[in-house]
N, C-alpha and C. Protein backbone atom coordinates (compact mmCIF):
# COMPACT_ATOMS: atom_id res chain seq x y z
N UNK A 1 67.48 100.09 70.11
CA UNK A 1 66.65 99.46 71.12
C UNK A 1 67.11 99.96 72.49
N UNK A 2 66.35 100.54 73.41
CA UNK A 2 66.48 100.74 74.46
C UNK A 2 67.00 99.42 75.46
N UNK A 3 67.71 99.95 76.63
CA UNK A 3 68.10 98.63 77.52
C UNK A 3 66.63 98.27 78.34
N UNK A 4 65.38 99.10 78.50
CA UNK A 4 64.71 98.27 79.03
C UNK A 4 64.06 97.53 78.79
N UNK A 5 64.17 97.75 77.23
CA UNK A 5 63.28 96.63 75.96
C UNK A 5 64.41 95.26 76.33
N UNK A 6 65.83 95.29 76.24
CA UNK A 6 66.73 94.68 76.21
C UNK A 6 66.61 93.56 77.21
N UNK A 7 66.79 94.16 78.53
CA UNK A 7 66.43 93.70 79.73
C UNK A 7 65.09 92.91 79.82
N UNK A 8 64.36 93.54 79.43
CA UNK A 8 63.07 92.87 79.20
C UNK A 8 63.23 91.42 78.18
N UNK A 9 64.10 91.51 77.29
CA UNK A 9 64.09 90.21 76.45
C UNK A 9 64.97 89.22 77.08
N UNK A 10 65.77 89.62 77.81
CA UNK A 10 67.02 88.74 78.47
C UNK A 10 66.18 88.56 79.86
N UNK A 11 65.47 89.15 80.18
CA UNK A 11 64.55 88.26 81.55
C UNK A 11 63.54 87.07 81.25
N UNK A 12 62.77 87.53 80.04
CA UNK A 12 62.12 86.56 79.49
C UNK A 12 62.72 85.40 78.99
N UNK A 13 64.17 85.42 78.28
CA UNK A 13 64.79 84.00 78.00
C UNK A 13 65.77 83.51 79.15
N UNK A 14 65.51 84.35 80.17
CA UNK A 14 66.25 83.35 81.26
C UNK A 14 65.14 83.01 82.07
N UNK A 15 63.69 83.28 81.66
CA UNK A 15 63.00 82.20 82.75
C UNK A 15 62.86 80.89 81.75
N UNK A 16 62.73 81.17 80.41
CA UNK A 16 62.06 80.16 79.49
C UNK A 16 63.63 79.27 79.55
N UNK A 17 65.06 79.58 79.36
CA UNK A 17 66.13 78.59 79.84
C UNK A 17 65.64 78.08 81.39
N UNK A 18 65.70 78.89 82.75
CA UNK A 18 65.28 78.00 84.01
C UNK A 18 64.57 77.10 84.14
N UNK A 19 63.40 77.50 82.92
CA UNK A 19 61.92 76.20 82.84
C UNK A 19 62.24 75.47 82.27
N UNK A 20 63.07 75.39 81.02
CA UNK A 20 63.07 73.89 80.43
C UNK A 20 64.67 73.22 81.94
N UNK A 21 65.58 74.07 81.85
CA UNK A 21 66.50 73.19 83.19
C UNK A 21 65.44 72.56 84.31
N UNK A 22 64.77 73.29 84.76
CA UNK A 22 64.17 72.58 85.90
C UNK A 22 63.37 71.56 84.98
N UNK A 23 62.59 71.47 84.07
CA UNK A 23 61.85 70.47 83.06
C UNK A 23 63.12 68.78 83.53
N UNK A 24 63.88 69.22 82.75
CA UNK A 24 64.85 68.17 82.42
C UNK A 24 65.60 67.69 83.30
N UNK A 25 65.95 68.17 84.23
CA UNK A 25 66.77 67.30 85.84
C UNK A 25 65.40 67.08 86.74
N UNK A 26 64.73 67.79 86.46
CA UNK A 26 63.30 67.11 87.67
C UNK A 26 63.40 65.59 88.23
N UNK A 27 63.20 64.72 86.94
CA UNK A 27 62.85 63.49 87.31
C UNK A 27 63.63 62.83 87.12
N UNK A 28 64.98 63.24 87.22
CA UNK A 28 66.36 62.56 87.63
C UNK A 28 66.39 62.63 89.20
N UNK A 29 67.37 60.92 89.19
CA UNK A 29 67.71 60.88 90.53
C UNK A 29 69.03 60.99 90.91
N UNK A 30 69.89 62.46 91.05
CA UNK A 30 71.31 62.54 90.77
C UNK A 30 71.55 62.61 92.43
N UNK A 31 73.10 62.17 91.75
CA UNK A 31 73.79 62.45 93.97
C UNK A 31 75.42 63.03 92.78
N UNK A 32 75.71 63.55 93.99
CA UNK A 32 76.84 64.10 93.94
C UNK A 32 78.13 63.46 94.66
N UNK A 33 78.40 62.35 93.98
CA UNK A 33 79.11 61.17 94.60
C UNK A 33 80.89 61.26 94.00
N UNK A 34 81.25 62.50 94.48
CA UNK A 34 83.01 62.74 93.36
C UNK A 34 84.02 61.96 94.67
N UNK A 35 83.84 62.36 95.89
CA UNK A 35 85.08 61.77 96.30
C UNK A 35 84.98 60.45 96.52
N UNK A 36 86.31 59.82 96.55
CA UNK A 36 86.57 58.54 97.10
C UNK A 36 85.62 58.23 98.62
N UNK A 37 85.40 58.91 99.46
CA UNK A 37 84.77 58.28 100.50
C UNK A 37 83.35 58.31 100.41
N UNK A 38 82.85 59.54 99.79
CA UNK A 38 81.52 59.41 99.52
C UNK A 38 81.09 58.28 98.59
N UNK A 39 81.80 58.08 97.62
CA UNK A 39 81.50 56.91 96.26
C UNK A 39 81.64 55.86 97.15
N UNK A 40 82.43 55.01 98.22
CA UNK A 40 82.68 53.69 98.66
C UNK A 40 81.62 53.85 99.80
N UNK A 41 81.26 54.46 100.97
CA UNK A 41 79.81 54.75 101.30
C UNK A 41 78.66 54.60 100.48
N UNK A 42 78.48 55.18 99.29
CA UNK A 42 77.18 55.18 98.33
C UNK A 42 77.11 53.83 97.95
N UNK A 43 77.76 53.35 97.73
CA UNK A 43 78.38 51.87 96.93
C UNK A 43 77.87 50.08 97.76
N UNK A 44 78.35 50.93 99.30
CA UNK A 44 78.31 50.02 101.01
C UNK A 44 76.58 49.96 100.59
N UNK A 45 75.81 51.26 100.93
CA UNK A 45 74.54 51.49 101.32
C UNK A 45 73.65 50.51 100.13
N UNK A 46 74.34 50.54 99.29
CA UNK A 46 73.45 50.18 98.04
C UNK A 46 73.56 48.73 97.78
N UNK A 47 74.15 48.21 98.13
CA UNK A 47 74.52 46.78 98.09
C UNK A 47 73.66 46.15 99.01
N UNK A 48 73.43 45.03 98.59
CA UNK A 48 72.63 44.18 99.76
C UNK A 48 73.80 43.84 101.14
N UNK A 49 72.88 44.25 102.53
CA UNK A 49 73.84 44.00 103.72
C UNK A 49 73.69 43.10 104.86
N UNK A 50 75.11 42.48 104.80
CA UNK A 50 74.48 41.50 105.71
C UNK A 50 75.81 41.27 106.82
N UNK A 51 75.43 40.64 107.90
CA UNK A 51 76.34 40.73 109.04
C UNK A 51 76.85 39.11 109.35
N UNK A 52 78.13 39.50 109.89
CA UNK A 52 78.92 38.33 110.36
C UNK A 52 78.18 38.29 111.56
N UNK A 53 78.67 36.58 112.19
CA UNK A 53 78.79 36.22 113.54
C UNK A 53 78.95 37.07 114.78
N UNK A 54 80.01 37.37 114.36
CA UNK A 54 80.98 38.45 115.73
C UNK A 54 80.25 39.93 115.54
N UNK A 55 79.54 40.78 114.50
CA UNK A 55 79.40 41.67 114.74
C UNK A 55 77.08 41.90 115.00
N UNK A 56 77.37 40.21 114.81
CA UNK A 56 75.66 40.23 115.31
C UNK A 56 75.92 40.16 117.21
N UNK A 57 77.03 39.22 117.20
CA UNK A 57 76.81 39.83 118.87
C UNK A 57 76.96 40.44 119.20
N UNK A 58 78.29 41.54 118.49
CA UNK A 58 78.58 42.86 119.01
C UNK A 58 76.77 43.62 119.44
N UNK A 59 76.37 43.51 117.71
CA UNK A 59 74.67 44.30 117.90
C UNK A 59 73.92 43.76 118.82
N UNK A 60 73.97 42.69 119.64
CA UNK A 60 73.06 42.59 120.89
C UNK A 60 73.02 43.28 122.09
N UNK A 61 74.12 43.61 121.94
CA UNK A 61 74.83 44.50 123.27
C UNK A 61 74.18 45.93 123.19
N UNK A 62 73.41 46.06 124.68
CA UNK A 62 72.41 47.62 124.54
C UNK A 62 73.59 49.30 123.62
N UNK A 63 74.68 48.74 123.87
CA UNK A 63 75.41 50.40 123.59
C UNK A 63 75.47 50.62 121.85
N UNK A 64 74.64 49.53 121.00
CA UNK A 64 74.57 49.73 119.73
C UNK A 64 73.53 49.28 118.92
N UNK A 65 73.38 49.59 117.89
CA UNK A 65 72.15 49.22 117.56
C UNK A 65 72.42 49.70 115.75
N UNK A 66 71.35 49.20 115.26
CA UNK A 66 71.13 49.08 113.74
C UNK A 66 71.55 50.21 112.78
N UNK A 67 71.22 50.93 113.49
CA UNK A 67 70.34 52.77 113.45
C UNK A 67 71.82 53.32 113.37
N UNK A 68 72.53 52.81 114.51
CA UNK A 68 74.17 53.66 114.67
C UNK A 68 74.64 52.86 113.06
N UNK A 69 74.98 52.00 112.96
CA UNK A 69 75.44 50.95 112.16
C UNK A 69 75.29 52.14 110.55
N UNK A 70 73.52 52.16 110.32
CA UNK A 70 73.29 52.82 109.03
C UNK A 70 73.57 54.26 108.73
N UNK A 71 73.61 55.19 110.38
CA UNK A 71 74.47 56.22 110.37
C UNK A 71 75.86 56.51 109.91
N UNK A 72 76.82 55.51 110.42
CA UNK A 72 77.61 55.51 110.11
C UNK A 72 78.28 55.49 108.39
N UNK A 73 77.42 54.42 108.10
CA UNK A 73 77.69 54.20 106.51
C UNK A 73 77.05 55.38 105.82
N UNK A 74 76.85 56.56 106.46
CA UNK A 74 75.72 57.44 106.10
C UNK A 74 77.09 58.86 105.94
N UNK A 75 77.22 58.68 107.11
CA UNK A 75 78.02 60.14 107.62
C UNK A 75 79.60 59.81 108.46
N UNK A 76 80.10 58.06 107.88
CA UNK A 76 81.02 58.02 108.43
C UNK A 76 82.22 58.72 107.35
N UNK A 77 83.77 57.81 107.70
CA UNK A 77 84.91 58.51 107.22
C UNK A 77 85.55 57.32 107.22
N UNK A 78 85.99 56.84 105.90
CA UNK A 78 86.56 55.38 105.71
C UNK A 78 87.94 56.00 105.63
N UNK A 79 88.76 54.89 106.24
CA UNK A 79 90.39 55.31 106.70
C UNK A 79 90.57 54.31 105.53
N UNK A 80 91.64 55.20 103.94
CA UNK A 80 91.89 54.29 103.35
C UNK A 80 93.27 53.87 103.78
N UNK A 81 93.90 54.25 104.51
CA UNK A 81 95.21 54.11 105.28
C UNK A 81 95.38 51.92 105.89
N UNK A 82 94.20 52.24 106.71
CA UNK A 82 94.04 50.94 107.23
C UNK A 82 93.32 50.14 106.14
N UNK A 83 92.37 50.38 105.41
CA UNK A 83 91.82 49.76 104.67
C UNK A 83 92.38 48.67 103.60
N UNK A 84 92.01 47.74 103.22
CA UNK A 84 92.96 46.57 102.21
C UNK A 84 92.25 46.71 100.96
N UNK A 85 92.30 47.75 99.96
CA UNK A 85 91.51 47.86 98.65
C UNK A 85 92.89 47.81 97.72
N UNK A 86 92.95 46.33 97.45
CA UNK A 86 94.31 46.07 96.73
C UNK A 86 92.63 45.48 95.44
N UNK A 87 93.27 46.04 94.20
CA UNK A 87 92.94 46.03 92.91
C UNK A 87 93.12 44.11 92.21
N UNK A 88 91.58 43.64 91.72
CA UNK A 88 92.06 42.45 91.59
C UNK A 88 91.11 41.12 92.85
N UNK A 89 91.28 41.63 93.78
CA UNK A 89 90.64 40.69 94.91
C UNK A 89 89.50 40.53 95.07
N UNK A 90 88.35 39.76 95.42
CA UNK A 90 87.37 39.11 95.12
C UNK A 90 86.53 39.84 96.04
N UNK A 91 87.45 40.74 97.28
CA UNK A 91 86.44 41.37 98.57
C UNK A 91 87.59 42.49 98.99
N UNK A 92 86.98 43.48 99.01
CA UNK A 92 88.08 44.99 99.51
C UNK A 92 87.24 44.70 101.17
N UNK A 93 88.32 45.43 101.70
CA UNK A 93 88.39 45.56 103.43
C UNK A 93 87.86 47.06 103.42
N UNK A 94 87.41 47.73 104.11
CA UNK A 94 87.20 48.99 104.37
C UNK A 94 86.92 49.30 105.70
N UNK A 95 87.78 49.74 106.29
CA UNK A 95 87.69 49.91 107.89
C UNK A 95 86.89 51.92 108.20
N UNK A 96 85.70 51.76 108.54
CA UNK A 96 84.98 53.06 108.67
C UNK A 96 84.75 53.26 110.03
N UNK A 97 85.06 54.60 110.09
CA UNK A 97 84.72 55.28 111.69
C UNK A 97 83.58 56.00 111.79
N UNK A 98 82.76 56.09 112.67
CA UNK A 98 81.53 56.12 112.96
C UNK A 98 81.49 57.04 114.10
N UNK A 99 80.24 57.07 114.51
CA UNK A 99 79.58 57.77 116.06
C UNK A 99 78.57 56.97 116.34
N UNK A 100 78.08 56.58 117.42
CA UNK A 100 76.60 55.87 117.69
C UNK A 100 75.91 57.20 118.06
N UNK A 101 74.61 56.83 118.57
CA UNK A 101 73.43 58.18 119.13
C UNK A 101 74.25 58.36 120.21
N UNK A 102 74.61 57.74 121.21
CA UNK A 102 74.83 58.45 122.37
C UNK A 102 76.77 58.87 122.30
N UNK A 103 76.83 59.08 121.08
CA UNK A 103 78.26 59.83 120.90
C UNK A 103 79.64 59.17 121.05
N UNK A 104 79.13 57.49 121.22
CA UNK A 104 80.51 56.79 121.14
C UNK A 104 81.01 56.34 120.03
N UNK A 105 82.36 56.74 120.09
CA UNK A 105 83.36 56.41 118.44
C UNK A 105 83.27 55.10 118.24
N UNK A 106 83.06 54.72 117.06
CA UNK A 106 83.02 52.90 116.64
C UNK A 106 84.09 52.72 115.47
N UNK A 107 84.57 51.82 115.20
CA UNK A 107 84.86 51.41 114.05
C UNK A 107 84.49 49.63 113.10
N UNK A 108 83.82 50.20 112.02
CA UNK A 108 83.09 49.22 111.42
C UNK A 108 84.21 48.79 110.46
N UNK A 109 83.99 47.05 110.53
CA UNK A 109 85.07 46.31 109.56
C UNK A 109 84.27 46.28 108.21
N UNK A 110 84.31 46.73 107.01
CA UNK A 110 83.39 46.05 106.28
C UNK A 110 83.74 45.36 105.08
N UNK A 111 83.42 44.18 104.81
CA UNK A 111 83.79 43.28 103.44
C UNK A 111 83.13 43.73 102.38
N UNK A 112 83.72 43.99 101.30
CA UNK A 112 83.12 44.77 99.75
C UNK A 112 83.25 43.54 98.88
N UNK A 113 82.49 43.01 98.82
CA UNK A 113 82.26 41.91 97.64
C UNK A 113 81.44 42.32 96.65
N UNK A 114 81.71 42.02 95.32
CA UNK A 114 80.94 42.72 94.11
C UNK A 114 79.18 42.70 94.41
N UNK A 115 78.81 41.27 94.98
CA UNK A 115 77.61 41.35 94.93
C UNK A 115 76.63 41.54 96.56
N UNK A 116 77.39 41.85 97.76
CA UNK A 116 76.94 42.30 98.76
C UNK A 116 78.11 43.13 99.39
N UNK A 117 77.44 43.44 100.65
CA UNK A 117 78.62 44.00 101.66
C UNK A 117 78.41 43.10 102.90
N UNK A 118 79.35 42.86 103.61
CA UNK A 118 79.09 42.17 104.82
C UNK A 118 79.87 43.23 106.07
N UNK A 119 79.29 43.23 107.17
CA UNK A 119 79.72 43.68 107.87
C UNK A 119 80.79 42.97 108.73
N UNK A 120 81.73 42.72 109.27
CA UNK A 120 82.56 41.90 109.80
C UNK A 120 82.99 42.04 111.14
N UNK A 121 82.90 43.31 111.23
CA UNK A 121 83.80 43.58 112.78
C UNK A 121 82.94 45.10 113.59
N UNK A 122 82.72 45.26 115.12
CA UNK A 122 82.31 46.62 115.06
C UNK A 122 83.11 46.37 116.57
N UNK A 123 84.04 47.73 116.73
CA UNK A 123 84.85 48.00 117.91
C UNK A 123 84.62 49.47 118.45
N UNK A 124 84.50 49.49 119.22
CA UNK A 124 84.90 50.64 119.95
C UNK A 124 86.06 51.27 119.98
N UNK A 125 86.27 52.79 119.96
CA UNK A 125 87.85 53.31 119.60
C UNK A 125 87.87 54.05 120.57
């Protein structure tokens, strides 16, 4: 057999393998969630969210807003250093650093309870 007969058969079964791959992950909804900060972000977003006292007034104040808040949990960087994720406890602490739109550093307190997230604290750094 010649290689362009060859070639010719190995082009044809690598579109008919590409078509059934693209077939079969199509109508999956995958994320690529391996590290620790991306998984506890994915985890925040997905949970029902809701805010403390102190960080609803923080959000009244013009230099922040909702938008920074969901950015953050989006594209922030959780410090597990400061953070209290002791194994066992009913609510992990997760202290995340942020940016707002107009480029000021924040840091968000947030409570991890199995069945919501609460937001607790939002400071300026």
């Amino acid at each position: 057999m010649k290689f362009v007969h060859r070639f010719a058969y190995y082009l044809v079964g690598l579109v008919i393998g590409c078509f059934f791959v693209a077939l079969v992950f199509s109508g999956k909804d995958t994320r690529c969630s391996y590290f620790p900060n991306s998984r506890v972000l994915n985890d925040l977003r997905n949970k029902p969210f809701e805010y403390s006292e102190k960080a609803t007034a923080v959000l009244a104040e013009p230099w922040i807003d909702q938008t920074d808040i969901k950015n953050s949990l989006t594209f922030g960087d959780v410090d597990f250093d400061k953070s209290d994720t002791e194994f066992g406890k009913n609510a992990k602490l997760y202290i995340i650093e942020g940016k707002t739109a107009k480029n000021v550093d924040i840091i968000l307190t947030v409570e991890n309870r199995p069945s919501k997230a609460i937001l607790v604290d939002i400071t300026r750094k």
